[in-house]
C-alpha atoms as a PDB file:
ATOM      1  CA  UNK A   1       3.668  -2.612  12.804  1.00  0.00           C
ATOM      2  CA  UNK A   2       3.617  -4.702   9.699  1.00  0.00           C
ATOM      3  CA  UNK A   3       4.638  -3.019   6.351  1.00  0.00           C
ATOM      4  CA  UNK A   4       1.689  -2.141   4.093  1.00  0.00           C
ATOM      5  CA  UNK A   5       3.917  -2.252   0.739  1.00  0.00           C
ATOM      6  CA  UNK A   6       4.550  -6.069  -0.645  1.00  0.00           C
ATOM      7  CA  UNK A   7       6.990  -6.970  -3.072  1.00  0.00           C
ATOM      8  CA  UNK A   8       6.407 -10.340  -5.429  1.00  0.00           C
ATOM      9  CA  UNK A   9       8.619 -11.615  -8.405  1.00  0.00           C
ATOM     10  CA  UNK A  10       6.564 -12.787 -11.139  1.00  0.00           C
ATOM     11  CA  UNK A  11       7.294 -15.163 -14.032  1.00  0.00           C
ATOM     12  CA  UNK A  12       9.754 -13.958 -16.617  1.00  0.00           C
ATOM     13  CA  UNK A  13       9.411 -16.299 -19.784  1.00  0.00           C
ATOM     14  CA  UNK A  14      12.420 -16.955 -21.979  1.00  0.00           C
ATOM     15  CA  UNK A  15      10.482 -15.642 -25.123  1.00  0.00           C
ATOM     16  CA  UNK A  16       8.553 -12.971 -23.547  1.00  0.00           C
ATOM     17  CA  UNK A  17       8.944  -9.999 -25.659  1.00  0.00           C
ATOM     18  CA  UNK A  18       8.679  -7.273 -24.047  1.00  0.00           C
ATOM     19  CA  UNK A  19      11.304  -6.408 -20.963  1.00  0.00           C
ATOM     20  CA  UNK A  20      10.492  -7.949 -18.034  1.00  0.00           C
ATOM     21  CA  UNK A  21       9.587  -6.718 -14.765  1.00  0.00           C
ATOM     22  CA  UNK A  22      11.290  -8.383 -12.191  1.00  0.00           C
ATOM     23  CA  UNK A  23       9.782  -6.908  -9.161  1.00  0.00           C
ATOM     24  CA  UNK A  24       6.145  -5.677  -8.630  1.00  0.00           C
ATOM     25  CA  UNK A  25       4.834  -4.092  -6.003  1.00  0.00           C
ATOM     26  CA  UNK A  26       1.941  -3.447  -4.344  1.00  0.00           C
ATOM     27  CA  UNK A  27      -0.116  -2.036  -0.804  1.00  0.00           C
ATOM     28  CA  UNK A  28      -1.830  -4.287   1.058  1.00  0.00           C
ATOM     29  CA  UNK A  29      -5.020  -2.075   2.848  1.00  0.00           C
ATOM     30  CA  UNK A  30      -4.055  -1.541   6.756  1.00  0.00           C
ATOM     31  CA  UNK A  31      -7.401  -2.779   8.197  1.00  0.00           C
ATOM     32  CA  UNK A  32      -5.891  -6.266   7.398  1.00  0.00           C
ATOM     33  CA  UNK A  33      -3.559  -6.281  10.175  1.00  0.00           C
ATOM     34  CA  UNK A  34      -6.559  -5.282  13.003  1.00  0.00           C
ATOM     35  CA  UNK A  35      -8.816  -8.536  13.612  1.00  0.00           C
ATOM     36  CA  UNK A  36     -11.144  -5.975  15.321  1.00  0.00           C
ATOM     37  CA  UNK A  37     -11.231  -1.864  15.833  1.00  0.00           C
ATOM     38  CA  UNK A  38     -10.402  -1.474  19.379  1.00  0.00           C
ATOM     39  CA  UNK A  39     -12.807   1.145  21.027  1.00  0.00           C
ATOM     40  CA  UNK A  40     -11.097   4.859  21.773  1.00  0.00           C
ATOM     41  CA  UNK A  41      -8.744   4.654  18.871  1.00  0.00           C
ATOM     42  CA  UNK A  42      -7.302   7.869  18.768  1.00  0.00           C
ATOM     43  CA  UNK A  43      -8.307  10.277  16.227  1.00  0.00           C
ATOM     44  CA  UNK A  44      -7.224  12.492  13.523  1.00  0.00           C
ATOM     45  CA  UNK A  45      -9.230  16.520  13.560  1.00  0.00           C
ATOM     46  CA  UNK A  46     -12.076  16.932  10.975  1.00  0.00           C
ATOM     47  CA  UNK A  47     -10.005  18.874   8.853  1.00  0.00           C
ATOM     48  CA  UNK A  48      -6.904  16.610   8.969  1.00  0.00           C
ATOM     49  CA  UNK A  49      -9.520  13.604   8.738  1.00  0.00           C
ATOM     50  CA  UNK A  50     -10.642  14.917   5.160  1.00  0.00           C
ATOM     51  CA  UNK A  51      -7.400  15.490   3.971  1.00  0.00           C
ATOM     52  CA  UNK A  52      -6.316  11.686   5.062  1.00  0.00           C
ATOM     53  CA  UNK A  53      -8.755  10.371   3.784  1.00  0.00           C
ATOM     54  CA  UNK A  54      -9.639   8.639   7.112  1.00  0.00           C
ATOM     55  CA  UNK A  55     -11.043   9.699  10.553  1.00  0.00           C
ATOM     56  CA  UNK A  56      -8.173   7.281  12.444  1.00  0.00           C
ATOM     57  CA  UNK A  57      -4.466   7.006  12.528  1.00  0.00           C
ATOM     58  CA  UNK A  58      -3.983   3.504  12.684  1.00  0.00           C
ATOM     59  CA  UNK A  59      -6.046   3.137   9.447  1.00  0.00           C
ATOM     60  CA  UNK A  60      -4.082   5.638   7.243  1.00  0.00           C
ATOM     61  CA  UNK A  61      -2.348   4.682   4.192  1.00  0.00           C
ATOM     62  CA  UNK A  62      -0.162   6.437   2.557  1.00  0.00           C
ATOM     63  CA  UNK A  63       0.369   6.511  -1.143  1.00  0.00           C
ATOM     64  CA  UNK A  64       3.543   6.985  -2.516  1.00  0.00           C
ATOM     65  CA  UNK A  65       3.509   7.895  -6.418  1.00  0.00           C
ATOM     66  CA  UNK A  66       7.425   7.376  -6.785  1.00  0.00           C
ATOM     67  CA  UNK A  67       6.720   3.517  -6.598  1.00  0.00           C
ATOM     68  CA  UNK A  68       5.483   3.446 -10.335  1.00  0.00           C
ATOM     69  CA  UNK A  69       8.042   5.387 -11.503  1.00  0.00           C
ATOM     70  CA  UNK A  70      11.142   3.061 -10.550  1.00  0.00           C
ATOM     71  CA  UNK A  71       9.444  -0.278 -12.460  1.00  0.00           C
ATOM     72  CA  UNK A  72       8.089  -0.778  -9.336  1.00  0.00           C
ATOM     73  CA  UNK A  73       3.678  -1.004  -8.673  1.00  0.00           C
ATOM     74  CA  UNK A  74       2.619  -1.486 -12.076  1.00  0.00           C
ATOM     75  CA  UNK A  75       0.656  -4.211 -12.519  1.00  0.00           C
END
């Protein structure tokens, strides 16, 4: 499977002034990597479902807090 987290470099200006970020990151949403949903995807439990946030596995996406905090995901 294709990683959901995407890295990109952006433009750091000789007289920016502020320190730059060199690397930002970001998530890229997991329905982009089905062309279709394929019929009897397998499926999380109600309760599990409503803690995930979604009723299928193969749609999850996690979010991982920790990213902003190493001058990584802001934007």
């Amino acid at each position: 499977m294709h990683s959901q987290t995407r890295d990109y470099f952006p433009y750091v200006g000789p007289f920016d002034p502020c320190p730059p970020i060199r690397v930002k990151t970001y998530q890229v949403p997991p329905q982009l990597f089905m062309t279709f949903q394929p019929e009897n995807l397998p499926q999380y439990s109600p309760m599990e479902a409503l803690r995930l946030g979604t009723l299928w596995p193969a749609l999850f996406s996690p979010y991982d807090p920790r990213l902003s905090h190493l001058g990584r995901g802001h934007s």
